[in-house]
C-alpha atoms as a PDB file:
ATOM      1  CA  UNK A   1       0.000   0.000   0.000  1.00  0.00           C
ATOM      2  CA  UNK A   2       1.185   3.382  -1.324  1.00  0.00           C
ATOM      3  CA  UNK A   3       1.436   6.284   2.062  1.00  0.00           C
ATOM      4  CA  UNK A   4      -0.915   8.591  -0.205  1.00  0.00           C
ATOM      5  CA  UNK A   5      -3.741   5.171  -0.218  1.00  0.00           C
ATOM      6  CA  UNK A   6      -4.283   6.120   3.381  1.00  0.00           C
ATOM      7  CA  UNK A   7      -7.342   7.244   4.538  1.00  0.00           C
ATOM      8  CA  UNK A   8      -6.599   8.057   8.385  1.00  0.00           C
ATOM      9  CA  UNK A   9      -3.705   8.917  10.148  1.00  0.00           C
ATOM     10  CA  UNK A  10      -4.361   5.886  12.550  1.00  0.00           C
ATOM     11  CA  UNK A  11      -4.024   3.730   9.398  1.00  0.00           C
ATOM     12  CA  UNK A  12      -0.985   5.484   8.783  1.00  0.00           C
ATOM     13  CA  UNK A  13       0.244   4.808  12.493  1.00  0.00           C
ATOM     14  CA  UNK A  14      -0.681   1.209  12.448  1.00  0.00           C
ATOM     15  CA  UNK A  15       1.091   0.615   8.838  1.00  0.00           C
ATOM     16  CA  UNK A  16       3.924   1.869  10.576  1.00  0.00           C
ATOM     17  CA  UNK A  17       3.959  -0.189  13.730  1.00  0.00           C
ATOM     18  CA  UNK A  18       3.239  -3.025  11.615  1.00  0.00           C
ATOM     19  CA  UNK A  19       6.521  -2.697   9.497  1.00  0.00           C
ATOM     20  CA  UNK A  20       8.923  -2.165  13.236  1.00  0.00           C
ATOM     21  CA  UNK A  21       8.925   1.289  13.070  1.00  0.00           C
ATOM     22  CA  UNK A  22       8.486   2.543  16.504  1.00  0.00           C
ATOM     23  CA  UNK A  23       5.060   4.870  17.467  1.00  0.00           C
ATOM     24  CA  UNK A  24       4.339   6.587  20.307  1.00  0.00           C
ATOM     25  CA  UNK A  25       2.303   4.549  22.759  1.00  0.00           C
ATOM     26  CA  UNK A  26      -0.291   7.280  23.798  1.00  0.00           C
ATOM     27  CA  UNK A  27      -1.588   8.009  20.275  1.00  0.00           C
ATOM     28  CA  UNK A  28      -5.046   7.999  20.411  1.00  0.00           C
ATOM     29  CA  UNK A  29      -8.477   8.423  18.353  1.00  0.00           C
ATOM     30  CA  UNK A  30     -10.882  10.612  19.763  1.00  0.00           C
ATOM     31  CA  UNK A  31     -14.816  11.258  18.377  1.00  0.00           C
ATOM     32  CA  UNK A  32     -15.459  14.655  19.612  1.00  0.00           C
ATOM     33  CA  UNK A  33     -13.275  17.807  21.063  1.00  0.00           C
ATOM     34  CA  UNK A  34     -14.650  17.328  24.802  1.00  0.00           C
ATOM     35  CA  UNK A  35     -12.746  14.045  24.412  1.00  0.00           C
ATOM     36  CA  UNK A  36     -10.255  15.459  22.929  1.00  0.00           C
ATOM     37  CA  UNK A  37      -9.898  17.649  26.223  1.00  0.00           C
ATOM     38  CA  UNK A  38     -10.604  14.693  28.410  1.00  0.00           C
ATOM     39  CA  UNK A  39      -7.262  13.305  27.187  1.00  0.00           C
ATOM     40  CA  UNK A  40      -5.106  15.722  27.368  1.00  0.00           C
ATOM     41  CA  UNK A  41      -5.831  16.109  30.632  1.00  0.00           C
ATOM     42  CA  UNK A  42      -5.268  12.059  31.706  1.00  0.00           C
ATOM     43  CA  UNK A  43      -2.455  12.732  29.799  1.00  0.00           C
ATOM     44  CA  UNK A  44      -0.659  15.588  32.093  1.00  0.00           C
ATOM     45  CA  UNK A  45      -1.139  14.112  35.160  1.00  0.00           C
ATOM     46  CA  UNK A  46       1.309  11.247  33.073  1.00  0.00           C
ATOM     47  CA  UNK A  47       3.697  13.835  32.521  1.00  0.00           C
ATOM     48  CA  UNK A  48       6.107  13.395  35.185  1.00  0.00           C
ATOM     49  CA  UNK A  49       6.374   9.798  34.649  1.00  0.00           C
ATOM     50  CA  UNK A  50       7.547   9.905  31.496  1.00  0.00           C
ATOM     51  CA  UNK A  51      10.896   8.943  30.461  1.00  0.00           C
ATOM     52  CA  UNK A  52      11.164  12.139  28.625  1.00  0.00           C
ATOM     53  CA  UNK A  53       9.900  15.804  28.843  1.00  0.00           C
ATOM     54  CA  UNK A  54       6.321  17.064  27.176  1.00  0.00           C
ATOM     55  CA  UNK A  55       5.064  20.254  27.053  1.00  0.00           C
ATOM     56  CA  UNK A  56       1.356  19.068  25.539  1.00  0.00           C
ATOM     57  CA  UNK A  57       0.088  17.202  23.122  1.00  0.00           C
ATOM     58  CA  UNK A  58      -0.905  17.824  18.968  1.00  0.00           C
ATOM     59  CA  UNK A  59      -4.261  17.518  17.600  1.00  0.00           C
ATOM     60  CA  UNK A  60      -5.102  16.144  14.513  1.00  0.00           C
ATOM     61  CA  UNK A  61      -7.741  15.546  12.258  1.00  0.00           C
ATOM     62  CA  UNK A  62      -7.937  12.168  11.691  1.00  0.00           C
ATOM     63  CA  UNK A  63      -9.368  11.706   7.925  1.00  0.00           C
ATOM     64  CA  UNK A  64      -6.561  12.353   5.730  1.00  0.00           C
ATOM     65  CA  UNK A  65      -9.133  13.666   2.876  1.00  0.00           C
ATOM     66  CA  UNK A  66     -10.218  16.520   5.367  1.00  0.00           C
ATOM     67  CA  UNK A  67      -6.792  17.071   5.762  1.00  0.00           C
ATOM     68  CA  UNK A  68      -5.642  17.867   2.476  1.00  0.00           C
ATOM     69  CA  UNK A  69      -8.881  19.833   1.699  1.00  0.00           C
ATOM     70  CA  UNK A  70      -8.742  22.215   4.705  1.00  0.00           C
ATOM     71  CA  UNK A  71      -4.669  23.276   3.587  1.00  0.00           C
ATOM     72  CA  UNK A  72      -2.105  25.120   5.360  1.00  0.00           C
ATOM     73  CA  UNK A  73      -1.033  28.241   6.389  1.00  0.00           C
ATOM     74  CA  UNK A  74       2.513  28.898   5.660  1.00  0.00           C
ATOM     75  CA  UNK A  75       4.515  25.762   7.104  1.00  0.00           C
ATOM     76  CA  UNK A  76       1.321  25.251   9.722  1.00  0.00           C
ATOM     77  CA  UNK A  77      -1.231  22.412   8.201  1.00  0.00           C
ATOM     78  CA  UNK A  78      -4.950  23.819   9.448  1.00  0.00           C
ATOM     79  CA  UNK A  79      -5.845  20.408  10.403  1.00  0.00           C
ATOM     80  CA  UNK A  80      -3.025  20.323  13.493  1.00  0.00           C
ATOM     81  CA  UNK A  81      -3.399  22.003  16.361  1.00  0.00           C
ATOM     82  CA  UNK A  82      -1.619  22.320  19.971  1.00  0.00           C
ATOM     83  CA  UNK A  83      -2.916  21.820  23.754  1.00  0.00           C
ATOM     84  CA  UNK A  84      -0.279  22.962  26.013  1.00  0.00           C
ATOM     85  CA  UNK A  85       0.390  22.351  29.278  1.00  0.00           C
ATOM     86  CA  UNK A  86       0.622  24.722  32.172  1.00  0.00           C
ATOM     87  CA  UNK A  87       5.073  25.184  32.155  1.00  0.00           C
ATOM     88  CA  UNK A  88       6.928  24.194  35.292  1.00  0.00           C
ATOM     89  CA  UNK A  89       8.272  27.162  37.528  1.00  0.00           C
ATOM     90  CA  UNK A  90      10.713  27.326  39.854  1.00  0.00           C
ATOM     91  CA  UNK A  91      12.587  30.047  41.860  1.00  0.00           C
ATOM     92  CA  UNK A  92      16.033  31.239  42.107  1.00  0.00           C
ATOM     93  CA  UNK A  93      18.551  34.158  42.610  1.00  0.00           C
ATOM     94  CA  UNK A  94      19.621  37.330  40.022  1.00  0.00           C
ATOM     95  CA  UNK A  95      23.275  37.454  40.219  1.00  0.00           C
ATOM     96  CA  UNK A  96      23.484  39.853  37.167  1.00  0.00           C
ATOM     97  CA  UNK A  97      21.685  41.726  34.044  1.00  0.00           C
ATOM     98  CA  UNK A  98      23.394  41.545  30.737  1.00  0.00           C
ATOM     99  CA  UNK A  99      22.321  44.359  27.900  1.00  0.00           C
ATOM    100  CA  UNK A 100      21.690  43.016  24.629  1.00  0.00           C
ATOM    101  CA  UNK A 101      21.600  44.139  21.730  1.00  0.00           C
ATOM    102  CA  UNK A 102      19.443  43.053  18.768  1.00  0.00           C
ATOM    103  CA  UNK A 103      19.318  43.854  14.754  1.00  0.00           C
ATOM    104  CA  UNK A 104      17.041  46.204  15.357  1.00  0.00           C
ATOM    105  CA  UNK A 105      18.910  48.395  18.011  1.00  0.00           C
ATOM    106  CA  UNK A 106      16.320  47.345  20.507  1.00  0.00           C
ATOM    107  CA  UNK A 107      17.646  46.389  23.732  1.00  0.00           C
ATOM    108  CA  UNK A 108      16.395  43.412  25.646  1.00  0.00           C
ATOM    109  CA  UNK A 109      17.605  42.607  29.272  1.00  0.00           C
ATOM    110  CA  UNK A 110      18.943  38.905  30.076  1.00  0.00           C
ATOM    111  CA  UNK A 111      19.364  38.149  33.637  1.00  0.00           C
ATOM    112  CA  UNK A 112      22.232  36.033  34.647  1.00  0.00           C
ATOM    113  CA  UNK A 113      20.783  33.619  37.207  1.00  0.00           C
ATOM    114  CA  UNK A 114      22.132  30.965  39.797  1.00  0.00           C
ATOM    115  CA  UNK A 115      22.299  27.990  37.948  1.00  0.00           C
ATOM    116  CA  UNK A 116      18.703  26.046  38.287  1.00  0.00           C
ATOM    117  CA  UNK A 117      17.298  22.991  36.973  1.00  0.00           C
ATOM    118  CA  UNK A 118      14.290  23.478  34.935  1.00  0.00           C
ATOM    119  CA  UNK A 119      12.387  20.695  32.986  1.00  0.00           C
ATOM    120  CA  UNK A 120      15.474  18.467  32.787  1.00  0.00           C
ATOM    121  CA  UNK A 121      17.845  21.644  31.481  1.00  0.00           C
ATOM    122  CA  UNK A 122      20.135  23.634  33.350  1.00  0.00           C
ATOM    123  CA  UNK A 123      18.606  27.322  33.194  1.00  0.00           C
ATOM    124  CA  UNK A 124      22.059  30.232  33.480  1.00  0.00           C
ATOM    125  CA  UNK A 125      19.899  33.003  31.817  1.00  0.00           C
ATOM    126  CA  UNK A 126      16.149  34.311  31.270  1.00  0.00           C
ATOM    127  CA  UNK A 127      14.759  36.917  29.378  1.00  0.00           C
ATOM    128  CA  UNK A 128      13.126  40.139  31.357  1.00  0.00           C
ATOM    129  CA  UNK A 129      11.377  41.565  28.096  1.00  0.00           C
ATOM    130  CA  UNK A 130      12.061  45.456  28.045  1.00  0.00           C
ATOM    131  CA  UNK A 131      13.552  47.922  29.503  1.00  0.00           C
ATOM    132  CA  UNK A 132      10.314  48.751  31.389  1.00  0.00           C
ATOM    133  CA  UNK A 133       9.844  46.187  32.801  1.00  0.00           C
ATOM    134  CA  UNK A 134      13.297  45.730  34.557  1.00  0.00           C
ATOM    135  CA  UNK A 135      13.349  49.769  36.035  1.00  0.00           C
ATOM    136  CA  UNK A 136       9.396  49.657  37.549  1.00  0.00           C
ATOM    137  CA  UNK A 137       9.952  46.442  39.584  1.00  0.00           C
ATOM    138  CA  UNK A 138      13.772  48.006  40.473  1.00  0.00           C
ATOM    139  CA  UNK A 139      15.697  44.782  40.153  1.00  0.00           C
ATOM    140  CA  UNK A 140      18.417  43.792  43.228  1.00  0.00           C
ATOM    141  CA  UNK A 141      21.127  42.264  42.778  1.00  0.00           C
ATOM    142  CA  UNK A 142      20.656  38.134  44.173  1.00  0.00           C
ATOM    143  CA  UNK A 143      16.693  39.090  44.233  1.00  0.00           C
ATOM    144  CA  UNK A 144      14.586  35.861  43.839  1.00  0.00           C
ATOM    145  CA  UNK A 145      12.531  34.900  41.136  1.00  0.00           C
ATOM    146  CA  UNK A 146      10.413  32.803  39.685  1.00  0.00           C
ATOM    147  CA  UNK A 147      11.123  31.461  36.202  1.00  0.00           C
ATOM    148  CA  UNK A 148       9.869  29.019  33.676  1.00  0.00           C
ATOM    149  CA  UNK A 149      10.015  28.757  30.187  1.00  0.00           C
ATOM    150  CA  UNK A 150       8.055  30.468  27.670  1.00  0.00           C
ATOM    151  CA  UNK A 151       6.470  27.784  25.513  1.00  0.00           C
ATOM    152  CA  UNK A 152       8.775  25.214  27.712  1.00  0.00           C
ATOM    153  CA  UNK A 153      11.514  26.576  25.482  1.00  0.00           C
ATOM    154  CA  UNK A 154      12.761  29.863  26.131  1.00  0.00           C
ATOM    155  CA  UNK A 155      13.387  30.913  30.144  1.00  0.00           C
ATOM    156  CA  UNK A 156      11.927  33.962  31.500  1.00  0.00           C
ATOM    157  CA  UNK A 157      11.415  35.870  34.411  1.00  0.00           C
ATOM    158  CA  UNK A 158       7.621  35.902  35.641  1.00  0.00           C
ATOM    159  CA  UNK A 159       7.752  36.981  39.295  1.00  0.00           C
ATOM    160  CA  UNK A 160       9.973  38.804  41.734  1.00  0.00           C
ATOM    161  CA  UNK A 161       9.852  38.295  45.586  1.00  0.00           C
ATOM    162  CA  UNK A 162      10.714  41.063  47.394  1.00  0.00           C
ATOM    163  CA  UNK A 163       9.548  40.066  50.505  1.00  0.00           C
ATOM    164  CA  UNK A 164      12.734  38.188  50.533  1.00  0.00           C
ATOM    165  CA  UNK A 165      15.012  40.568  49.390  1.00  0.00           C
ATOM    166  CA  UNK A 166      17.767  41.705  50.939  1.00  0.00           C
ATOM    167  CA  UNK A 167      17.529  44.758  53.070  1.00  0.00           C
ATOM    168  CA  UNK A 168      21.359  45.590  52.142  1.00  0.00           C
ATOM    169  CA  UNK A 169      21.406  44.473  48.535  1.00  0.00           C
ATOM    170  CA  UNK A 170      22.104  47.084  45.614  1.00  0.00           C
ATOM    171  CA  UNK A 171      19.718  47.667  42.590  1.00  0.00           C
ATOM    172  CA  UNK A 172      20.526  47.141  39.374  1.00  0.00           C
ATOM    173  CA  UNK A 173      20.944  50.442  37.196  1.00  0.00           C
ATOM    174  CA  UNK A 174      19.467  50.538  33.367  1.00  0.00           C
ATOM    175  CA  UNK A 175      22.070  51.659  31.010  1.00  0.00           C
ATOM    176  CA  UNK A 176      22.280  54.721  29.795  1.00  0.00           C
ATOM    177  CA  UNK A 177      25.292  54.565  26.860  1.00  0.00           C
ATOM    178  CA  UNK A 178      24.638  51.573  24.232  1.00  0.00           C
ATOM    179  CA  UNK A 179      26.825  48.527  25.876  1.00  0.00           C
ATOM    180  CA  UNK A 180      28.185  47.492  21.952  1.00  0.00           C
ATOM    181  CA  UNK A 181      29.384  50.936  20.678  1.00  0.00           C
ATOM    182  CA  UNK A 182      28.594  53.635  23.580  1.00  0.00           C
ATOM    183  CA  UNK A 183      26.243  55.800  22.082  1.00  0.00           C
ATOM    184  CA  UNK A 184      23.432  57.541  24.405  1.00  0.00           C
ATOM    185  CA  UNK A 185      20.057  55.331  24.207  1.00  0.00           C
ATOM    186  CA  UNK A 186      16.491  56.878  23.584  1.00  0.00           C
ATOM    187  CA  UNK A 187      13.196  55.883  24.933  1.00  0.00           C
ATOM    188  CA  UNK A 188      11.069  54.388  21.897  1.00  0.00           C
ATOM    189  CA  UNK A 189       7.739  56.522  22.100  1.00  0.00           C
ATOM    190  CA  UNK A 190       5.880  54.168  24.244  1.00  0.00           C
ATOM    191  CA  UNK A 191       8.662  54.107  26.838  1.00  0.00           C
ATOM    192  CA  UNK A 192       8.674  50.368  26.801  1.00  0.00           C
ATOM    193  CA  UNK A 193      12.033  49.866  25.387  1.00  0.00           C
ATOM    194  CA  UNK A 194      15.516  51.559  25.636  1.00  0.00           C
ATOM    195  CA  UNK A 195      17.021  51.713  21.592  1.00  0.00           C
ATOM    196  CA  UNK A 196      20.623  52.656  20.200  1.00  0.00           C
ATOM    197  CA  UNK A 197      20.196  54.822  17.651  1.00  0.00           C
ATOM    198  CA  UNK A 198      23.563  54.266  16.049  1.00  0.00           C
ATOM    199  CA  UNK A 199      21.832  52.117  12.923  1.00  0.00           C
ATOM    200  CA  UNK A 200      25.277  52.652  10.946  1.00  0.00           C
ATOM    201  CA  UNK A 201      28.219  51.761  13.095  1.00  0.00           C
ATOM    202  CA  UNK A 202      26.468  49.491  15.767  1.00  0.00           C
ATOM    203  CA  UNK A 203      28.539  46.392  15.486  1.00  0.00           C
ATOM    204  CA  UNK A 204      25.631  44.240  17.654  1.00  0.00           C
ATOM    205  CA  UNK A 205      22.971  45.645  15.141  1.00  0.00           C
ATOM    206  CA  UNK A 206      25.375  45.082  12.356  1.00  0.00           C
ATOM    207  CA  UNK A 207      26.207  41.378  13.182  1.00  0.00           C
ATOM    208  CA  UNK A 208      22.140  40.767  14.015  1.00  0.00           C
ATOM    209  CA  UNK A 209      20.830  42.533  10.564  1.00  0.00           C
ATOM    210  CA  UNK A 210      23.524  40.095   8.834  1.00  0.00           C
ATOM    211  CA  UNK A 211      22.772  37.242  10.552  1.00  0.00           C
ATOM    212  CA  UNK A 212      19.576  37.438  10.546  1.00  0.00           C
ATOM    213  CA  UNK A 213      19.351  37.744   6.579  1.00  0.00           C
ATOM    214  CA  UNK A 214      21.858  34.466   6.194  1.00  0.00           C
ATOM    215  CA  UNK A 215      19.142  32.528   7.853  1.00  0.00           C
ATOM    216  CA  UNK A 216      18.385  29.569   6.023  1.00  0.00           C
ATOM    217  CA  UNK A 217      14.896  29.988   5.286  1.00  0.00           C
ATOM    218  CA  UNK A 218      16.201  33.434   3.910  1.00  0.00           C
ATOM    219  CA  UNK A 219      19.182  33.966   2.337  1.00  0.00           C
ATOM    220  CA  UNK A 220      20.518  30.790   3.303  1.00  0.00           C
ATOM    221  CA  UNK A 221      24.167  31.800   2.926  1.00  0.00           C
ATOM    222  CA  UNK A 222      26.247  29.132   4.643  1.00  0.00           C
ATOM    223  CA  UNK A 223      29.660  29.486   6.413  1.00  0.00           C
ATOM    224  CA  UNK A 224      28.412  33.312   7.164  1.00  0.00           C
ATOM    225  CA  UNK A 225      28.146  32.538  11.182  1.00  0.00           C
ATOM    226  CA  UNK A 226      28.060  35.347  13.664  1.00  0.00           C
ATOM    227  CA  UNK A 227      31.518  34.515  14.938  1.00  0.00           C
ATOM    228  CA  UNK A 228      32.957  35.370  10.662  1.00  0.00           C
ATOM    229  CA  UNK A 229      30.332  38.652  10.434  1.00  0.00           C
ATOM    230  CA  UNK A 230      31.772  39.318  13.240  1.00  0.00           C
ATOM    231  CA  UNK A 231      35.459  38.535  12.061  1.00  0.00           C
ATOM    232  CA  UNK A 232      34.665  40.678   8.547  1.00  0.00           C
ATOM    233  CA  UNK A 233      33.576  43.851  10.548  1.00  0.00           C
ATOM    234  CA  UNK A 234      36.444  44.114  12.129  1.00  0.00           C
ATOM    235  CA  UNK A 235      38.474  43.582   9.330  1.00  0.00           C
ATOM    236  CA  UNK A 236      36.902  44.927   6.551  1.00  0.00           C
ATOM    237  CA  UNK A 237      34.073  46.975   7.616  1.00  0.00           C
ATOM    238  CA  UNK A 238      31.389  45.573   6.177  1.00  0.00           C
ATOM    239  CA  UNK A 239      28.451  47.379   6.960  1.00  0.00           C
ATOM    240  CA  UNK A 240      24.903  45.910   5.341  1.00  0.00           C
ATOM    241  CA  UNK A 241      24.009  43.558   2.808  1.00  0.00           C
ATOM    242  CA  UNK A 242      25.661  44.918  -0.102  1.00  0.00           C
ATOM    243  CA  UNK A 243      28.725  44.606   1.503  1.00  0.00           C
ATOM    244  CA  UNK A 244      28.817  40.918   1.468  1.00  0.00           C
ATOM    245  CA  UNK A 245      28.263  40.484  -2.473  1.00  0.00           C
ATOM    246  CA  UNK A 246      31.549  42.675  -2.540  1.00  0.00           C
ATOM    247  CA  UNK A 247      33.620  40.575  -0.026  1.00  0.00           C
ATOM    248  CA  UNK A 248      37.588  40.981  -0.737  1.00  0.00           C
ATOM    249  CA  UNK A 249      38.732  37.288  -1.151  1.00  0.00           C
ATOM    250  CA  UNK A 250      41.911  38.227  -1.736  1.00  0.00           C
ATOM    251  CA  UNK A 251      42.206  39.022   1.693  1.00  0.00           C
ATOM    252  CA  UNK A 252      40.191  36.529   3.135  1.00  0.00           C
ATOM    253  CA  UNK A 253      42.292  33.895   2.365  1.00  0.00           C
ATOM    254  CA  UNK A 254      44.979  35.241   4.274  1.00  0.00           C
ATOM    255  CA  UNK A 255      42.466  35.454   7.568  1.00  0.00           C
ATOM    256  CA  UNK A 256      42.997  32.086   9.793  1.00  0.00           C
ATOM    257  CA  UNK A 257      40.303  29.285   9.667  1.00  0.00           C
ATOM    258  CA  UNK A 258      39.720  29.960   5.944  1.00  0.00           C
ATOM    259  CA  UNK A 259      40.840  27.557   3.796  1.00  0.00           C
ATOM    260  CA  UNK A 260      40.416  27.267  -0.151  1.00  0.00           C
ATOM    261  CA  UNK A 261      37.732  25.001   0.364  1.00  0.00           C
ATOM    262  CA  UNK A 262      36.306  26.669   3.261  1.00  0.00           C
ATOM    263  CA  UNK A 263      36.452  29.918   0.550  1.00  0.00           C
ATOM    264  CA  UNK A 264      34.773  27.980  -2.513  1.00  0.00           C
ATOM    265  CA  UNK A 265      31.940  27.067  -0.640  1.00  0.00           C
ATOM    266  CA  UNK A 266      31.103  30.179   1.039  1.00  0.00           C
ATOM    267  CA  UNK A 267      31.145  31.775  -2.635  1.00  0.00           C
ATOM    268  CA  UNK A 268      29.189  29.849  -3.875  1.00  0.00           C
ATOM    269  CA  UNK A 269      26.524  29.934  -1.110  1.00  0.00           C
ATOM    270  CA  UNK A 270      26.413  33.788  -1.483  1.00  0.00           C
ATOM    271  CA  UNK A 271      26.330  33.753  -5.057  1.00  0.00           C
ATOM    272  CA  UNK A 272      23.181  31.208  -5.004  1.00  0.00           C
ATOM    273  CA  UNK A 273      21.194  33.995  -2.934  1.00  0.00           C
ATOM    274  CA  UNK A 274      21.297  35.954  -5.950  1.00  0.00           C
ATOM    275  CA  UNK A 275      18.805  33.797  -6.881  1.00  0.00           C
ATOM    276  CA  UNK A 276      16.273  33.593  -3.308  1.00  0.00           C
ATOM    277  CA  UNK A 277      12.876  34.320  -3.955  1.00  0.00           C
ATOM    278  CA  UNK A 278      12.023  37.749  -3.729  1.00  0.00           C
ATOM    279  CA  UNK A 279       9.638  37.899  -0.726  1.00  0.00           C
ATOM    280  CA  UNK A 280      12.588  36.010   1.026  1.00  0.00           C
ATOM    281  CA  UNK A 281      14.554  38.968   0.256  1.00  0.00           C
ATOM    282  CA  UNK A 282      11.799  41.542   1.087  1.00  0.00           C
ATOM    283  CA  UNK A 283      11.874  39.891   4.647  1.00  0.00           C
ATOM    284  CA  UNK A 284      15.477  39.613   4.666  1.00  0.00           C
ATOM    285  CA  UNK A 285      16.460  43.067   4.686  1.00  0.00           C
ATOM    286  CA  UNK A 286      14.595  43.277   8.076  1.00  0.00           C
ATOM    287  CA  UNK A 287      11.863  45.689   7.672  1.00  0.00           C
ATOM    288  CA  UNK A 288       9.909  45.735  10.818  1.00  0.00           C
ATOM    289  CA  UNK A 289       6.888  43.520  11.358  1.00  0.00           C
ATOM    290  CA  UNK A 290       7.465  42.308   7.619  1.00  0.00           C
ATOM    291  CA  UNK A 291       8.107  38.783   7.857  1.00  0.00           C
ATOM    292  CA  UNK A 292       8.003  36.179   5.313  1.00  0.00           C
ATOM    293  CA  UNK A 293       4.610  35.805   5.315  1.00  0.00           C
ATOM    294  CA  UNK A 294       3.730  39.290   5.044  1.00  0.00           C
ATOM    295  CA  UNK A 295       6.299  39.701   2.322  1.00  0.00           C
ATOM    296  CA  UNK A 296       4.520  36.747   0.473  1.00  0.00           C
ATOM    297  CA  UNK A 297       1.139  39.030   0.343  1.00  0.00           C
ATOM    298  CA  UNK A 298       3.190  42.050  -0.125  1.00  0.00           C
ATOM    299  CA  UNK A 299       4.689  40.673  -3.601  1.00  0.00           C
ATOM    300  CA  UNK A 300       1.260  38.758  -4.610  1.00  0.00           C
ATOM    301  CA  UNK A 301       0.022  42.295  -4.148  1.00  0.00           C
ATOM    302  CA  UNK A 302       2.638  43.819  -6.567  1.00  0.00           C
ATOM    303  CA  UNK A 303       2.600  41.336  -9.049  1.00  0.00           C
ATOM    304  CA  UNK A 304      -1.456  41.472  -8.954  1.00  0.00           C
ATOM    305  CA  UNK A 305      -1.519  45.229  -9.748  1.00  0.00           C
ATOM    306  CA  UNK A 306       0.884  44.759 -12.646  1.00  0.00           C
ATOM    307  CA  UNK A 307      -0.611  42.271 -14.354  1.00  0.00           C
END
């Protein structure tokens, strides 16, 4: 039997099984979405049992025919769905805040915990969100916290107790001067979040903007890491995206860690982006809140109005 002679997923799951591949043992078939719910609750009071770490479950229509009819919505079929569970939290101590800055010159604070155990990870750092939020609850140093992960992925800070703070600890200040290249932050206009304005010669917004337009569902240059943007800043002073279409490989082959191989490959990776499709360069060049989706609509809507 072909895959596509399938009618249901189960059948798919049971061919499957059938042939040694291994499934997972709390698949199941349910007829309506209370069910549905029913399950997914048995199932987290399983969770801590298992021999691995869940953070909910998938739904999915079961008739394959629905499926396909119904579509997707960028990589997302319509048909799937998730139920996640409530994340684990636990507490700890601030030892530090690190300023970071992203492609966009926005700076996000990180704070630099006492190493915790969360949902079988070690947890060093957690995200605080914005400026804002860091100078109204007026951080202290070793203040404790309660953390967990934002979609049991990505650590952040959700609570501060100061009822058990210190009475001689310090606060932690909000910079003033832009921790990559020491120019004097703004307030955006909502005074949520501190920005460097320095757009040009910002090597953190620099690396970020490049970085973030090698991507591989972008520009999918590889061998252009963070660590070499980094490396052709300093050396070269490449600035934007131009820049690396006009790299100097005469020179690079002189840097260490670049080898004629090493070279080849990364020219020909950049000069196959000359080809990316052009809503993956729309979203590349980092226009804000126009992502690849929104770049897809955008170029349907150009190509609409000149036909």
């Amino acid at each position: 039997m072909r895959p596509d002679q399938f009618s249901t997923h189960q059948e798919e799951l049971n061919f499957l099984s059938s042939n040694g591949f291994p499934i997972n043992p709390y698949n199941s078939v349910q007829n309506n979405l209370n069910a549905v719910w029913e399950f997914s609750k048995e199932l987290e009071t399983k969770r801590e049992r298992l021999p691995y770490p869940i953070d909910g479950l998938v739904v999915k229509l079961d008739n394959n025919i629905l499926v396909e009819k119904v579509g997707i919505v960028g990589k997302t079929p319509r048909a799937w769905c998730a139920i996640k569970f409530a994340p684990e939290e636990v507490s700890t101590t601030i030892e530090d805040i690190i300023w970071q800055v992203g492609r966009t010159g926005k700076i996000t604070p990180v704070a630099v915990l006492q190493p915790i155990l969360l949902m079988g990870t070690e947890v060093k750092r957690a995200s605080l969100h914005n400026f804002k939020e860091v100078s109204e609850s007026e951080l202290h140093f070793f203040d404790t916290v309660i953390i967990r992960k934002a979609g049991d992925i990505i650590p952040e800070v959700i609570n501060i107790l100061k009822n058990l703070r210190h009475t001689e600890s310090k606060v932690i200040s909000t910079p003033v001067y832009c921790p990559s290249c020491g120019t004097k932050l703004k307030l955006t206009k909502t005074e949520v979040d501190l920005f460097c304005p320095n757009t040009t010669n910002c090597k953190d917004q620099i690396v970020g903007r490049l970085s973030y337009f090698c991507q591989r569902n972008l520009g999918n240059i590889v061998g252009l890491s963070e660590k070499n943007i980094l490396k052709f800043i300093e050396e070269f002073g490449i600035k934007d995206i131009p820049d690396l279409y006009n790299l100097p490989w005469d020179k690079i082959s002189e840097l260490e860690g670049f080898g004629q191989k090493s070279i080849q490959n990364l020219q020909e990776s950049i000069k196959k982006s000359l080809t990316m499709d052009d809503y993956k360069f729309l979203a590349g060049i980092g226009i804000d809140g126009v992502g690849i989706e929104v770049s897809k609509l955008i170029i349907e809507r150009l190509y609409d109005e000149q036909s």
